[in-house]
N, C-alpha and C. Protein backbone atom coordinates (compact mmCIF):
# COMPACT_ATOMS: atom_id res chain seq x y z
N UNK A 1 0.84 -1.18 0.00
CA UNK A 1 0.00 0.00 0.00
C UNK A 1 0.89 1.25 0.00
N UNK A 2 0.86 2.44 -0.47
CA UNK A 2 1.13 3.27 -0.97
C UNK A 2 0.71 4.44 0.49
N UNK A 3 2.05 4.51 0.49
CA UNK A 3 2.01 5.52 1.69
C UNK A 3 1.80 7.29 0.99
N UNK A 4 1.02 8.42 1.99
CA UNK A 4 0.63 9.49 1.24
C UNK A 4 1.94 10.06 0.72
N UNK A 5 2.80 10.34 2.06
CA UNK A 5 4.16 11.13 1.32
C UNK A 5 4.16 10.38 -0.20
N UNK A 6 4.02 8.81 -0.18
CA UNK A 6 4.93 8.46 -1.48
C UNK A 6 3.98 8.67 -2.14
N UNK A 7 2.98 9.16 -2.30
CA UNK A 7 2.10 9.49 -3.45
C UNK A 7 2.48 11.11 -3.53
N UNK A 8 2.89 11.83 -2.79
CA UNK A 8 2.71 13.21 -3.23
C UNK A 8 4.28 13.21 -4.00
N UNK A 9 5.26 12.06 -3.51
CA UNK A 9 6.45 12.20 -4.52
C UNK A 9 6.51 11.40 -5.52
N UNK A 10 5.51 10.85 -6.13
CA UNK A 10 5.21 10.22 -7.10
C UNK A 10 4.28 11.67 -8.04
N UNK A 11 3.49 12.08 -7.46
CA UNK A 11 2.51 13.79 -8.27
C UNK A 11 4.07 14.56 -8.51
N UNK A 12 5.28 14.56 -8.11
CA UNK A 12 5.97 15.85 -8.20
C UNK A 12 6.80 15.42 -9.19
N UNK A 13 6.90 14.32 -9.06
CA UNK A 13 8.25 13.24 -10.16
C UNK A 13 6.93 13.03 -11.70
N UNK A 14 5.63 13.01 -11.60
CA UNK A 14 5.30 12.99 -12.70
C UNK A 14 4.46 14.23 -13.14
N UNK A 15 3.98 15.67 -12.16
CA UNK A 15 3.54 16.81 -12.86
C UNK A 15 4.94 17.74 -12.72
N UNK A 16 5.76 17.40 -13.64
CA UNK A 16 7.01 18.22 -13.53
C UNK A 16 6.76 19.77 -14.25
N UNK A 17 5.43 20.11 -15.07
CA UNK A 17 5.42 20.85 -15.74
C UNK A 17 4.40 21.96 -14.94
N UNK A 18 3.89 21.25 -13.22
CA UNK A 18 3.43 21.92 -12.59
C UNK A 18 2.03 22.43 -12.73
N UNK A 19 1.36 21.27 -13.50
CA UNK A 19 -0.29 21.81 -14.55
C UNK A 19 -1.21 21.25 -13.70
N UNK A 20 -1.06 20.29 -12.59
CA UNK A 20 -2.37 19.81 -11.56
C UNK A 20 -2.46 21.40 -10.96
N UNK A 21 -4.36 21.81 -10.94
CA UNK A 21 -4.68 22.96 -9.89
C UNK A 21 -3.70 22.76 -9.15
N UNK A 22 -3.75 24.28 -8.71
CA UNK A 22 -2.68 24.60 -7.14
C UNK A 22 -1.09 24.48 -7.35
N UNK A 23 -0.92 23.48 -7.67
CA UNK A 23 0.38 22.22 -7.78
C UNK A 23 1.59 24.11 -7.83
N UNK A 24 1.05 24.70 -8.85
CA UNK A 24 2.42 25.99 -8.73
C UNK A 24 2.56 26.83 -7.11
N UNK A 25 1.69 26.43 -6.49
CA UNK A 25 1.78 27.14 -5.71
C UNK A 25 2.58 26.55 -4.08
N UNK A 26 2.09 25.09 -4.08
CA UNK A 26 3.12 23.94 -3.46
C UNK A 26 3.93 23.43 -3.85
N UNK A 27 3.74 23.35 -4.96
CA UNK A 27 5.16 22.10 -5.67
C UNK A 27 5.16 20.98 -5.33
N UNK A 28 3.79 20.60 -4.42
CA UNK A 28 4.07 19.07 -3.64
C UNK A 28 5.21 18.89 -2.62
N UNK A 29 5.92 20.20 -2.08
CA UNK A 29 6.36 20.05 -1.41
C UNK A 29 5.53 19.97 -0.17
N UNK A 30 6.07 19.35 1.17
CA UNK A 30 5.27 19.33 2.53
C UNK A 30 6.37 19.31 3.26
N UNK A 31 5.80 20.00 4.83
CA UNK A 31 6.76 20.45 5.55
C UNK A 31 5.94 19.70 6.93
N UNK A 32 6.28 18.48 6.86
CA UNK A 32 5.72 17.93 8.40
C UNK A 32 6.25 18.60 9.93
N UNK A 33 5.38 18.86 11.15
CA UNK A 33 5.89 19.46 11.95
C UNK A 33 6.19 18.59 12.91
N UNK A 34 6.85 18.83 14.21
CA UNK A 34 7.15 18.06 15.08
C UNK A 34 6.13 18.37 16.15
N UNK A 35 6.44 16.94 17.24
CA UNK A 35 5.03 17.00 18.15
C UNK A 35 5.14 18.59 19.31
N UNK A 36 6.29 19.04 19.13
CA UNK A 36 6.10 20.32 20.03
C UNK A 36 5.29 21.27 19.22
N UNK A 37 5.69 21.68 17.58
CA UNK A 37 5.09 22.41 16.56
C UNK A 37 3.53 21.79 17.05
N UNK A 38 3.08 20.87 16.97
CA UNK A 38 1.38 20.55 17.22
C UNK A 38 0.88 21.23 18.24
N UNK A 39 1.83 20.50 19.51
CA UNK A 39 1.18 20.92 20.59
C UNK A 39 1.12 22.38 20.72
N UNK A 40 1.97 23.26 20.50
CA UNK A 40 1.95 24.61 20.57
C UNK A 40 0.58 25.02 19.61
N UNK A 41 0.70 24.50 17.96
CA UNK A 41 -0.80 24.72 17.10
C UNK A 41 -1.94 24.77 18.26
N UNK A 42 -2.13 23.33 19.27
CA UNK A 42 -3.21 23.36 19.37
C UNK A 42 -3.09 24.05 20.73
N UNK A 43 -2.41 24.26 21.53
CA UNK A 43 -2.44 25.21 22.64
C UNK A 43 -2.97 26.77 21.83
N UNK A 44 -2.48 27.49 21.39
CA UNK A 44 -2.91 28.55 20.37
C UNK A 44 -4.06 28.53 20.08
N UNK A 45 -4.56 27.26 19.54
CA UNK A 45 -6.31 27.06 19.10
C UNK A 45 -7.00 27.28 20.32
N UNK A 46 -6.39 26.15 21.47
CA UNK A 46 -7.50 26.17 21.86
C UNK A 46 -8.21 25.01 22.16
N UNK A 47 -7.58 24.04 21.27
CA UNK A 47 -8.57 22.83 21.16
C UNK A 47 -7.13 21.85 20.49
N UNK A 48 -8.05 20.60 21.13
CA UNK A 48 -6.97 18.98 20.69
C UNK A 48 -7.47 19.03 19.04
N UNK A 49 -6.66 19.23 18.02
CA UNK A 49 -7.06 18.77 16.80
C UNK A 49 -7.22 17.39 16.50
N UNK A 50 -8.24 17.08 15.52
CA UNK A 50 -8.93 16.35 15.74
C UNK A 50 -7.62 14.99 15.13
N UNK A 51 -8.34 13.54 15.17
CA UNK A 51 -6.17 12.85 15.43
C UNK A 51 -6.23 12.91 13.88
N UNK A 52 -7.02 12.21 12.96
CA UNK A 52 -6.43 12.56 11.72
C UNK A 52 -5.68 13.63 11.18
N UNK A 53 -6.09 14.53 11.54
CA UNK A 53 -5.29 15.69 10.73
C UNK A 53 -4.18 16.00 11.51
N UNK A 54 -4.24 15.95 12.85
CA UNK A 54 -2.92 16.04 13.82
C UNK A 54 -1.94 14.58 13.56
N UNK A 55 -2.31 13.79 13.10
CA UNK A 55 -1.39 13.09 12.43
C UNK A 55 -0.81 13.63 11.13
N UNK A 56 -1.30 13.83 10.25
CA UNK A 56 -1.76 14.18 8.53
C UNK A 56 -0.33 15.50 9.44
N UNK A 57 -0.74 15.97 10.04
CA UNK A 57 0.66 17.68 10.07
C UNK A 57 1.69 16.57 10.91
N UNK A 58 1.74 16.16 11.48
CA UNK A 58 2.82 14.94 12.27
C UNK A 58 3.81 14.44 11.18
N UNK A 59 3.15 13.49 10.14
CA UNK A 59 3.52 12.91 9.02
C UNK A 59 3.93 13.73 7.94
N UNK A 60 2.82 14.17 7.46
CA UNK A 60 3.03 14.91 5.84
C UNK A 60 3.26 16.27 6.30
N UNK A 61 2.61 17.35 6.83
CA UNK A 61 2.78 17.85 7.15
C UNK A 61 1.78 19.08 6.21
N UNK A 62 1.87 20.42 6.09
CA UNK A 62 1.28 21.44 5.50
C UNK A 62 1.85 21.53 4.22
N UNK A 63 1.61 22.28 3.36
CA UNK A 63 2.01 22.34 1.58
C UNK A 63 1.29 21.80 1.31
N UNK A 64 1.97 20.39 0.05
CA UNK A 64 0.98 19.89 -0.51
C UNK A 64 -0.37 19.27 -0.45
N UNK A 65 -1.31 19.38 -1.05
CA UNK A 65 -2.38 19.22 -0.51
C UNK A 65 -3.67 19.24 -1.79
N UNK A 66 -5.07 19.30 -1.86
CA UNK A 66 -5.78 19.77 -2.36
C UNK A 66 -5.66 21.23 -2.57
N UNK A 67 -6.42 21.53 -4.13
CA UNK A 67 -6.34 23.00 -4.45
C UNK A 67 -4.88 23.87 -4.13
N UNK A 68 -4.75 24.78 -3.14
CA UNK A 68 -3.45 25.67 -3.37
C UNK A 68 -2.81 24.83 -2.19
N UNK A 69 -3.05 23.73 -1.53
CA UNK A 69 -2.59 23.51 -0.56
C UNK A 69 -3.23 23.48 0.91
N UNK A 70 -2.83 22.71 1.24
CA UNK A 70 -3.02 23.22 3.05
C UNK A 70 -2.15 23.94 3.73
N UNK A 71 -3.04 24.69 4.51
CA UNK A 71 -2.50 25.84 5.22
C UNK A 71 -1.33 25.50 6.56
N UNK A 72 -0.62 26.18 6.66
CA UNK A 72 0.71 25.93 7.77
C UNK A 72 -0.47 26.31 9.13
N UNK A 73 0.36 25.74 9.88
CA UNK A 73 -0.34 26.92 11.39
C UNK A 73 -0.12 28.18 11.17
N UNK A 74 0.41 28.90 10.86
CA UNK A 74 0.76 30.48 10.85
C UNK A 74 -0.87 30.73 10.08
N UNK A 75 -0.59 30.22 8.70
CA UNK A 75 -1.99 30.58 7.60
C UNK A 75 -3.31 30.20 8.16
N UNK A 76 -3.50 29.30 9.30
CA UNK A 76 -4.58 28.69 10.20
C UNK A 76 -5.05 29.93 11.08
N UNK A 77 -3.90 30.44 11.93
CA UNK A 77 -3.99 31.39 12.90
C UNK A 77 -4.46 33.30 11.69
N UNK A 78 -3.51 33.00 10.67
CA UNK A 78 -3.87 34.27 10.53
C UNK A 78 -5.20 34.51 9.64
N UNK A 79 -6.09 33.36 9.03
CA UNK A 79 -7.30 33.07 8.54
C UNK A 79 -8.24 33.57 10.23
N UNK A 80 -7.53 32.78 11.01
CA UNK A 80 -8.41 33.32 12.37
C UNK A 80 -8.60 34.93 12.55
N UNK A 81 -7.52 35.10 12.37
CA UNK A 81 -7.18 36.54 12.96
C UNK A 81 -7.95 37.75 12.25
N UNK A 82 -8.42 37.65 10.97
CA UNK A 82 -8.72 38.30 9.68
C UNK A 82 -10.10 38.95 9.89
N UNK A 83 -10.55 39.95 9.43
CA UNK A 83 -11.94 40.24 10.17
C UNK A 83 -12.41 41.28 10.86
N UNK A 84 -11.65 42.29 10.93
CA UNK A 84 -12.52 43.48 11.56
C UNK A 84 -13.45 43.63 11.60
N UNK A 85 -14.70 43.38 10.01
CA UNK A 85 -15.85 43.42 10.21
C UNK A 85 -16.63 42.41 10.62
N UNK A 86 -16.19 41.46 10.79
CA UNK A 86 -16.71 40.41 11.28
C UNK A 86 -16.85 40.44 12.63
N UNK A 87 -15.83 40.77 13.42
CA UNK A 87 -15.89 41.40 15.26
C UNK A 87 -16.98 42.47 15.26
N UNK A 88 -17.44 43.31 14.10
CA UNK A 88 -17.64 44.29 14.58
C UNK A 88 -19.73 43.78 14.13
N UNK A 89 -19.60 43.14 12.82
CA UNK A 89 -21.24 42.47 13.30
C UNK A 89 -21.61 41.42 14.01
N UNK A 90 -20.70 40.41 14.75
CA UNK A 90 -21.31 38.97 15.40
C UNK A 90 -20.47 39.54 17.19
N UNK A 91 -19.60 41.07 16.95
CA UNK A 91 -19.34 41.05 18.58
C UNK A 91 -18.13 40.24 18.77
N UNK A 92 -17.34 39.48 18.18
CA UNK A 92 -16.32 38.37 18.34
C UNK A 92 -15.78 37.42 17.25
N UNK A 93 -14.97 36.53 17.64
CA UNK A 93 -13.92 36.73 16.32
C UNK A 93 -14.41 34.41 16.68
N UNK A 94 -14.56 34.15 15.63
CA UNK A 94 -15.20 32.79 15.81
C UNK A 94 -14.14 31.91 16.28
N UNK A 95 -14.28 31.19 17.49
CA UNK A 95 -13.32 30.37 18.11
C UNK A 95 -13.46 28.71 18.13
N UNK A 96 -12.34 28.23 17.51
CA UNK A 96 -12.33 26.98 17.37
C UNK A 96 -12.77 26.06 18.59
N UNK A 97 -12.94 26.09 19.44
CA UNK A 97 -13.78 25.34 20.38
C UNK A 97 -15.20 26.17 20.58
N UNK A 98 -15.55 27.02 19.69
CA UNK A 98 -17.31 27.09 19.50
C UNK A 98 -17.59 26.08 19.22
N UNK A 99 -19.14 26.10 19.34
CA UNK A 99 -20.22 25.12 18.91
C UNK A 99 -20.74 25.02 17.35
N UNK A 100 -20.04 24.48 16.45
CA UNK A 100 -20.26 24.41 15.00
C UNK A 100 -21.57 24.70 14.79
N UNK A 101 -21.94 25.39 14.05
CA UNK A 101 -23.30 25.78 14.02
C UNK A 101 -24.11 24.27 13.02
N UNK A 102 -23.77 23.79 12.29
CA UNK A 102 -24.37 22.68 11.17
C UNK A 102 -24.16 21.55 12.67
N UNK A 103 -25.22 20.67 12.15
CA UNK A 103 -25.28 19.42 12.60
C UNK A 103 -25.31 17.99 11.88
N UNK A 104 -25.31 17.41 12.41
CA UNK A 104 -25.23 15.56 11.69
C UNK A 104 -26.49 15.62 10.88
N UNK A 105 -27.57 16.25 11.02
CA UNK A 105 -28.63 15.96 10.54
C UNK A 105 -29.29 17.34 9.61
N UNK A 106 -28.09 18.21 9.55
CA UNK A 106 -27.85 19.16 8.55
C UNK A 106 -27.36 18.66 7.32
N UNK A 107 -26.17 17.63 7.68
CA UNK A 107 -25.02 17.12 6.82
C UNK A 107 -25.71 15.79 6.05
N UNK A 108 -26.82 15.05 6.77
CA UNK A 108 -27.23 13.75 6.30
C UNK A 108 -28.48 14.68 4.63
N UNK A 109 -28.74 15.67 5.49
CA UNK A 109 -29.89 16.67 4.68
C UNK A 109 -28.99 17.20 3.40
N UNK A 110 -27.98 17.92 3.64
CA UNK A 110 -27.43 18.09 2.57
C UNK A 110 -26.79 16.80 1.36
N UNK A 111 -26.36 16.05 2.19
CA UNK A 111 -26.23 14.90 1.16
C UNK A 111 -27.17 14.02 0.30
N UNK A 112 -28.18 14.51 1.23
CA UNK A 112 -29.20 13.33 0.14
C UNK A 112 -30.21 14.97 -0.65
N UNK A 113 -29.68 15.91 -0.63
CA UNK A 113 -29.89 16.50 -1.15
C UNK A 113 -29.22 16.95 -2.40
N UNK A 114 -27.58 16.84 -2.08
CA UNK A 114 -27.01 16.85 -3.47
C UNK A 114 -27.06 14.93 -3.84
N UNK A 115 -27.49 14.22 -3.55
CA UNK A 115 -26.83 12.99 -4.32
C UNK A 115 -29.09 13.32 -5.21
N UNK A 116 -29.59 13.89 -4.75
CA UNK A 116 -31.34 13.97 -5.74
C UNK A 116 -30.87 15.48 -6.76
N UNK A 117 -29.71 15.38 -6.75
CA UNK A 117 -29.71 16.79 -7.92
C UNK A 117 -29.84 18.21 -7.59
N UNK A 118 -30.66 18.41 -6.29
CA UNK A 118 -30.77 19.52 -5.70
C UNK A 118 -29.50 20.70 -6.18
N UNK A 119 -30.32 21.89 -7.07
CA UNK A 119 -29.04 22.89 -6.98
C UNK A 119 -28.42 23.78 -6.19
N UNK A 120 -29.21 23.56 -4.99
CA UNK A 120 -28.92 24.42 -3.94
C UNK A 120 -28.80 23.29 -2.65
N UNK A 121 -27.74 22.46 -2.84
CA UNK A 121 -27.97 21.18 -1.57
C UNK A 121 -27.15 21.67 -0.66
N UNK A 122 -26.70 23.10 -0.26
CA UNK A 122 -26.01 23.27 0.60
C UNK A 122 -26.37 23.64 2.13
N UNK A 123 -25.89 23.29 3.09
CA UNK A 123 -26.43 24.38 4.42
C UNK A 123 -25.61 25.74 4.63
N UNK A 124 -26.51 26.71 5.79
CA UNK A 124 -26.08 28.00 5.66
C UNK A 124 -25.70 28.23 7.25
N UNK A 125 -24.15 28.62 6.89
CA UNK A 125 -24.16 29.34 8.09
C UNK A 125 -23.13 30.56 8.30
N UNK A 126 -22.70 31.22 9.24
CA UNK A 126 -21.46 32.36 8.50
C UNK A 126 -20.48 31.48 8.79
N UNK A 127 -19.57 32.30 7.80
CA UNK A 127 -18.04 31.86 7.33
C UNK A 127 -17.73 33.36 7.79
N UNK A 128 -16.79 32.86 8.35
CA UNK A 128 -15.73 31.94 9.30
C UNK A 128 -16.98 31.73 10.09
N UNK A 129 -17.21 30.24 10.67
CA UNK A 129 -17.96 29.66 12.21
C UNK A 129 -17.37 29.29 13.02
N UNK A 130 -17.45 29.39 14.38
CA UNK A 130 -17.06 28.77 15.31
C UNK A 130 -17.26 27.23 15.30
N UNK A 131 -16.06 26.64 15.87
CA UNK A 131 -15.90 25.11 15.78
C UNK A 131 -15.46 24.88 14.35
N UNK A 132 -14.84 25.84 13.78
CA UNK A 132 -14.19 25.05 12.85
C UNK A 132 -12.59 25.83 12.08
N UNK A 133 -11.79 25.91 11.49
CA UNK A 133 -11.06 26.50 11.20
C UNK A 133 -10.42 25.76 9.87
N UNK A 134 -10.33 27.07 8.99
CA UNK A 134 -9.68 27.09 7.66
C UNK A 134 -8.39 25.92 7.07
N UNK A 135 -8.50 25.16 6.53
CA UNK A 135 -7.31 24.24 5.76
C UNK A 135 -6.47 24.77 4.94
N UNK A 136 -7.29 25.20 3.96
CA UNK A 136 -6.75 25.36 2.36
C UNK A 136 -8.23 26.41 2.27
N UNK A 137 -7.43 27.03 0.83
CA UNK A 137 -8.22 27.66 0.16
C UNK A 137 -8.49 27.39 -1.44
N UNK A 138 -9.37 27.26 -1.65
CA UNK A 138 -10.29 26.65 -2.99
C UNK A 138 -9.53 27.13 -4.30
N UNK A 139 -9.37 28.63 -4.04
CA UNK A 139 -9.88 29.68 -5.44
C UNK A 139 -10.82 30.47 -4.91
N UNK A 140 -10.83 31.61 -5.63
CA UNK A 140 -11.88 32.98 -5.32
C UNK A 140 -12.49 32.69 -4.17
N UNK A 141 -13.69 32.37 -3.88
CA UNK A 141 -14.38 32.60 -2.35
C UNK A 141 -14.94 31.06 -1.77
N UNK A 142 -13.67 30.26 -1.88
CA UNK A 142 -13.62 29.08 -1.62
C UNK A 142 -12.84 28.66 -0.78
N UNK A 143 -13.30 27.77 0.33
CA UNK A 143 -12.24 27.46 1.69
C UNK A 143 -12.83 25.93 1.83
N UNK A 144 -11.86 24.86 2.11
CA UNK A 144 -11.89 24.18 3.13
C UNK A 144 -11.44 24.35 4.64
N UNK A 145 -12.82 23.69 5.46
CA UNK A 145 -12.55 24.04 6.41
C UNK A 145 -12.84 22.47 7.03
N UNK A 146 -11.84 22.25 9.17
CA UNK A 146 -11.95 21.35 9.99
C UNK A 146 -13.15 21.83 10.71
N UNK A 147 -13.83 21.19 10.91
CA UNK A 147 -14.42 20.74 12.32
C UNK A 147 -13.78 20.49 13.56
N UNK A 148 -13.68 21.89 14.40
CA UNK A 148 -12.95 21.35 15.70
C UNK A 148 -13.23 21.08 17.19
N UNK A 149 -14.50 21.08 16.57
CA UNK A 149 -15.49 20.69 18.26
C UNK A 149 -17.07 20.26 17.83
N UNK A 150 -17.71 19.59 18.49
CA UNK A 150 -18.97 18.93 18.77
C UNK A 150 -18.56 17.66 17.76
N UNK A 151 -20.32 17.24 18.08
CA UNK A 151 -20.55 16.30 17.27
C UNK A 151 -19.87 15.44 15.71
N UNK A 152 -19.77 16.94 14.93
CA UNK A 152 -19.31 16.65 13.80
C UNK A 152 -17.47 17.02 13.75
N UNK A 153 -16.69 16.66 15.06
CA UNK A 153 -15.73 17.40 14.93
C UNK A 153 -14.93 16.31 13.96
N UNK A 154 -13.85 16.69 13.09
CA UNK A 154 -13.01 15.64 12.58
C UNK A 154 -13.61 15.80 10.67
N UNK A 155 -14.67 16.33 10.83
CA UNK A 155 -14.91 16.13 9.45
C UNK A 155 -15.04 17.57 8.57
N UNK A 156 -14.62 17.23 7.37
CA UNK A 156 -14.45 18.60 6.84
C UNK A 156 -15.29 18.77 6.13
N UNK A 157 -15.37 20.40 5.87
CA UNK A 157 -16.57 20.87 4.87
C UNK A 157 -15.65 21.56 3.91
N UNK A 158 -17.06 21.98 2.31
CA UNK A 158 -16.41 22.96 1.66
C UNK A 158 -16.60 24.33 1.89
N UNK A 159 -16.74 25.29 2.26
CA UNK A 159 -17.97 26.59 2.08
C UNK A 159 -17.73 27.78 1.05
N UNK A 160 -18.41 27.97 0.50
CA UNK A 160 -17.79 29.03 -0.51
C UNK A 160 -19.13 30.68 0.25
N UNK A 161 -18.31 31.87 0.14
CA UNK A 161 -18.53 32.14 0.51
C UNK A 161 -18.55 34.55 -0.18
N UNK A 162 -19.71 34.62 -0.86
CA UNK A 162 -19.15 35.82 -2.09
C UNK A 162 -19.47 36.84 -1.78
N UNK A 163 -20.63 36.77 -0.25
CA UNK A 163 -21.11 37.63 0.16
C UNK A 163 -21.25 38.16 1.48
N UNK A 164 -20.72 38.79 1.89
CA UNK A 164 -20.64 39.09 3.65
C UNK A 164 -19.85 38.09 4.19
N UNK A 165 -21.02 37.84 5.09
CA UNK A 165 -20.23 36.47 5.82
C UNK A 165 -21.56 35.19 5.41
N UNK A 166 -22.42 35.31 4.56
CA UNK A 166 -23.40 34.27 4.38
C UNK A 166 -22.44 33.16 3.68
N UNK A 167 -22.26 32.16 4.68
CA UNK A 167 -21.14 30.98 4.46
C UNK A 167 -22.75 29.87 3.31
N UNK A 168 -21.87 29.22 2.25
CA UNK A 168 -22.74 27.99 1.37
C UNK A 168 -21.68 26.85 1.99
N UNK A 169 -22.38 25.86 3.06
CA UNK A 169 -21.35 24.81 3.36
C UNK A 169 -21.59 23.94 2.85
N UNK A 170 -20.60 22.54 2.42
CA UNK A 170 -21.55 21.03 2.40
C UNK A 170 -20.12 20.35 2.48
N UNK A 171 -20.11 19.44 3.30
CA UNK A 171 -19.62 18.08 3.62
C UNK A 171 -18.76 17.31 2.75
């Protein structure tokens, strides 16, 4: 079985011309951190990240990734940080151990909503939300984001997002 590093040096040894999305902007390079680099991430957050992905930065680490990449801790914290107007209409700046606003039975709704064709199978909530924090970024007004508390913590969403803060999420 095919370990991830050796797949992302298998994408770099065969898109040498750099044409997969994103790919110019990582190179497929990854910069795995060490367990003090985590623990400090998640002291900073706030919250135990969830173990996949605190492995996933353990192992592989940030860079390569989907779309432009995944984000380092620095790009995590300063996605947090971003927002004046956002403090200034919700009162506060959304914290990764909030209460994710979507639920399991938001997420079961949206899926059997996009798998019936639905063109609007998404749920709504603002972007940036509490309980969750930024990965990567899509393109134009596109983010993946973690789940870092409740129910649905561990699982990621997409949300695109063109207007204010009215977040389009789905699973």
């Amino acid at each position: 079985m095919q370990s991830r590093r050796d797949a992302i040096s298998r994408l770099r040894r065969i898109d040498t011309d750099l044409r997969v999305f994103g790919a110019n902007g990582h190179r497929y390079l990854t910069h795995p951190l060490s367990a003090d680099d985590v623990a400090q991430f998640e002291s900073t957050l706030g919250v135990d990240l969830p173990r996949t992905y605190r492995n996933h930065l353990l192992e592989i680490g940030h860079g390569a990734g989907p779309y432009y990449g995944l984000f380092s801790p620095k790009e995590v914290m300063d996605e947090l940080a971003e927002g004046e107007e956002y403090v200034l209409e919700f009162g506060h700046r959304p914290s990764p151990d909030g209460e994710f606003p979507l639920t399991r039975e938001d997420a079961g709704r949206i899926h059997r909503s996009f798998d019936s064709g639905d063109e609007e199978p998404w749920g709504k909530a603002p972007y940036p939300s509490p309980g969750a924090i930024t990965i990567a970024h899509q393109g134009c007004t596109y983010w993946t984001m973690l789940v870092t508390s409740g129910d649905l913590r561990g699982s990621v969403w997409d949300v695109a997002c063109d207007t204010g803060y009215d977040g389009l999420w789905i699973p």
